[in-house]
C-alpha atoms as a PDB file:
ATOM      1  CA  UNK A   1     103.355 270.199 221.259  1.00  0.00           C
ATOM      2  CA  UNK A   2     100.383 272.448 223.333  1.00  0.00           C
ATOM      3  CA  UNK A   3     101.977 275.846 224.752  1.00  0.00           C
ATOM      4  CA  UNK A   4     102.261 275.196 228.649  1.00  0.00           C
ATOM      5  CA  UNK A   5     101.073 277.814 230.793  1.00  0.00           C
ATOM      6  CA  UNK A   6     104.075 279.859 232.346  1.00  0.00           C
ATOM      7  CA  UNK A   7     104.926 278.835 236.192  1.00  0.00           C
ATOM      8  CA  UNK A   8     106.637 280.404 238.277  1.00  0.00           C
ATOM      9  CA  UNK A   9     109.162 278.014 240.027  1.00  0.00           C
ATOM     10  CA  UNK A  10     111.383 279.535 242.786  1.00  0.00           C
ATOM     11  CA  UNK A  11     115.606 278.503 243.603  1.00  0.00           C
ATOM     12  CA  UNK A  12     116.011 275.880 246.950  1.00  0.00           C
ATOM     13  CA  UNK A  13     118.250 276.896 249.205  1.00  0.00           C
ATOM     14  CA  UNK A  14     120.805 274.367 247.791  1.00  0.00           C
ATOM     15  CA  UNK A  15     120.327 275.817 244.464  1.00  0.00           C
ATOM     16  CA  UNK A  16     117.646 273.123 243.264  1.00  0.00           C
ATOM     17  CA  UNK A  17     114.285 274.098 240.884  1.00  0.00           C
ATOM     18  CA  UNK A  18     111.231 271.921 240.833  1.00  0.00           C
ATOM     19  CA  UNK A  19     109.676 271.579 237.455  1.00  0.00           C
ATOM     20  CA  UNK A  20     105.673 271.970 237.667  1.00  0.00           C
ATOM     21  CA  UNK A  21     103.985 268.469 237.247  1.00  0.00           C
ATOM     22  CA  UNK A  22     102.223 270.085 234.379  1.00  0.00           C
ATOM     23  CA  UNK A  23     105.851 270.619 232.263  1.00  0.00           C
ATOM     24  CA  UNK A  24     107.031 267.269 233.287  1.00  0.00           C
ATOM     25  CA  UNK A  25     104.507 265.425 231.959  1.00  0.00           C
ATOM     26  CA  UNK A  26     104.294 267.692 228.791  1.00  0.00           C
ATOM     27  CA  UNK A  27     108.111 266.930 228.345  1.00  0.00           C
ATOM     28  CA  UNK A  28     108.083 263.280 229.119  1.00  0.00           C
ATOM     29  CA  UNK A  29     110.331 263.685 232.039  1.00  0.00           C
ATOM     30  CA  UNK A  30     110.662 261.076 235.050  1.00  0.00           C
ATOM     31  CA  UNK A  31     112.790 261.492 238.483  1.00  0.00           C
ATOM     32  CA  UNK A  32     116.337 260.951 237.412  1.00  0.00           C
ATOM     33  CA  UNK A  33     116.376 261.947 233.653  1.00  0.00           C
ATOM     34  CA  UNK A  34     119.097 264.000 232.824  1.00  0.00           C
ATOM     35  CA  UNK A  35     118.679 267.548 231.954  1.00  0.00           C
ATOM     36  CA  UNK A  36     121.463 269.816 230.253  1.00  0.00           C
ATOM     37  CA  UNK A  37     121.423 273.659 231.639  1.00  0.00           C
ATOM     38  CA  UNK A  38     122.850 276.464 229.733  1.00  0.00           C
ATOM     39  CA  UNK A  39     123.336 279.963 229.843  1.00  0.00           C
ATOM     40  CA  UNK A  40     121.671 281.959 226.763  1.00  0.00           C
ATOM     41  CA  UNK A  41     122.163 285.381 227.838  1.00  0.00           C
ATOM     42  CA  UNK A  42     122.542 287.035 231.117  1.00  0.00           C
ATOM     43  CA  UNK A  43     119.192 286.569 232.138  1.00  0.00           C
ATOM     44  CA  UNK A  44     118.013 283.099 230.643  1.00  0.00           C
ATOM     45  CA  UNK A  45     118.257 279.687 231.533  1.00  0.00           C
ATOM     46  CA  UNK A  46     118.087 276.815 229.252  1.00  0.00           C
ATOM     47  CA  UNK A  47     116.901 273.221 230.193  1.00  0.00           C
ATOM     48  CA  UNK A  48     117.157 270.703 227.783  1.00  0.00           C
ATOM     49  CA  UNK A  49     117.081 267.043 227.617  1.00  0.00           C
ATOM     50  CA  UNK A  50     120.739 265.943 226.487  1.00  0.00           C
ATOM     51  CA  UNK A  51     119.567 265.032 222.747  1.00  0.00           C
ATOM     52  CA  UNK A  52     118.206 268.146 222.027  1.00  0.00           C
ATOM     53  CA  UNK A  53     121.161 269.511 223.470  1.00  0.00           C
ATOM     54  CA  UNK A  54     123.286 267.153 221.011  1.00  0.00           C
ATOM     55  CA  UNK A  55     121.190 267.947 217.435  1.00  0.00           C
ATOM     56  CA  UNK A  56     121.621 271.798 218.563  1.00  0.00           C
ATOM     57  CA  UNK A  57     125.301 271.345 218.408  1.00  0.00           C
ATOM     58  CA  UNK A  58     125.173 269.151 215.656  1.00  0.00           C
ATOM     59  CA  UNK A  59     123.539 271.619 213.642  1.00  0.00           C
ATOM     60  CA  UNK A  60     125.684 274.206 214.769  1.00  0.00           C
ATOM     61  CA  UNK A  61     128.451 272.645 213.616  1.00  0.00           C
ATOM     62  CA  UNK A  62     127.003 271.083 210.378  1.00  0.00           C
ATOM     63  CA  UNK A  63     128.588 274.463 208.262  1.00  0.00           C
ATOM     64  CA  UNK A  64     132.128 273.182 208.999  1.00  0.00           C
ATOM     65  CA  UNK A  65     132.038 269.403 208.277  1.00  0.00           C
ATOM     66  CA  UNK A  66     134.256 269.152 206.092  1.00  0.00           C
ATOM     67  CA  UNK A  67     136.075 272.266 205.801  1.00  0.00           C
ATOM     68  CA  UNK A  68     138.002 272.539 209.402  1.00  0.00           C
ATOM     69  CA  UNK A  69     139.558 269.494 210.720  1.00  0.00           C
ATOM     70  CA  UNK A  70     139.860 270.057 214.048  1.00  0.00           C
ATOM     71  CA  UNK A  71     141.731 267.292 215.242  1.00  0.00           C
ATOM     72  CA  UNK A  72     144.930 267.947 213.189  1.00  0.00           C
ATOM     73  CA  UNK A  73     144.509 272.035 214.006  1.00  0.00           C
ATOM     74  CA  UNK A  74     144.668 270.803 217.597  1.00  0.00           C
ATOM     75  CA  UNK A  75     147.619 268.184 217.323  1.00  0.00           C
ATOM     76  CA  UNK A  76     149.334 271.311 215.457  1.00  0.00           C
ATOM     77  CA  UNK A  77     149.179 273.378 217.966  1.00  0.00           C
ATOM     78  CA  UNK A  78     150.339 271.032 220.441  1.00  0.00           C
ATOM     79  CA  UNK A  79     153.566 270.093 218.376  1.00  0.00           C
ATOM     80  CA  UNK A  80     154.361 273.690 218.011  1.00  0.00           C
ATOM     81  CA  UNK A  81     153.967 274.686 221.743  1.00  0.00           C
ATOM     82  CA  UNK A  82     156.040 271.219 222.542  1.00  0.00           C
ATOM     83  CA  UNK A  83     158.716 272.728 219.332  1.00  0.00           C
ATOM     84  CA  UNK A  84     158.943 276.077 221.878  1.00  0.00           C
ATOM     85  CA  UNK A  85     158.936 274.021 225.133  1.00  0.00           C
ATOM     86  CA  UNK A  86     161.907 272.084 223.717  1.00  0.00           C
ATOM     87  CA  UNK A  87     163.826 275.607 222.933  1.00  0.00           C
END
């Protein structure tokens, strides 16, 4: 994809941001498509359409398939915090 020319957007009053025509058609977006925002930093914000968002944390995770189940850590943890409820 072409490098898009930095704009600088400013915050609504309500908090809302208005993407430049020129990124939204770069990026394929339309009114109503979802966006997922994300803190990277102190001082960043990420936007990112929710299937990039998804093969990020896919690929994060990729290292542990198959060496951490996560489900049966979790339903181990519950039994033994309902075991010291019970005493």
């Amino acid at each position: 994809m072409a490098q898009i020319a930095a704009k600088d957007i400013r915050l609504g009053a309500q908090g809302r941001l208005v993407l430049p025509a020129s990124l939204r058609r770069a990026l394929s977006l339309s009114a109503g498509d979802a966006l997922v925002a994300r803190a990277d930093g102190l001082d960043r914000i990420v936007l990112e359409k929710p299937s990039a968002a998804r093969a990020g944390l896919q690929e994060r995770f990729a290292k542990t398939r198959g060496k951490l189940d996560l489900a049966g850590s979790l339903i181990a943890d519950r039994r033994s915090e309902a075991r010291r409820d019970a005493r």
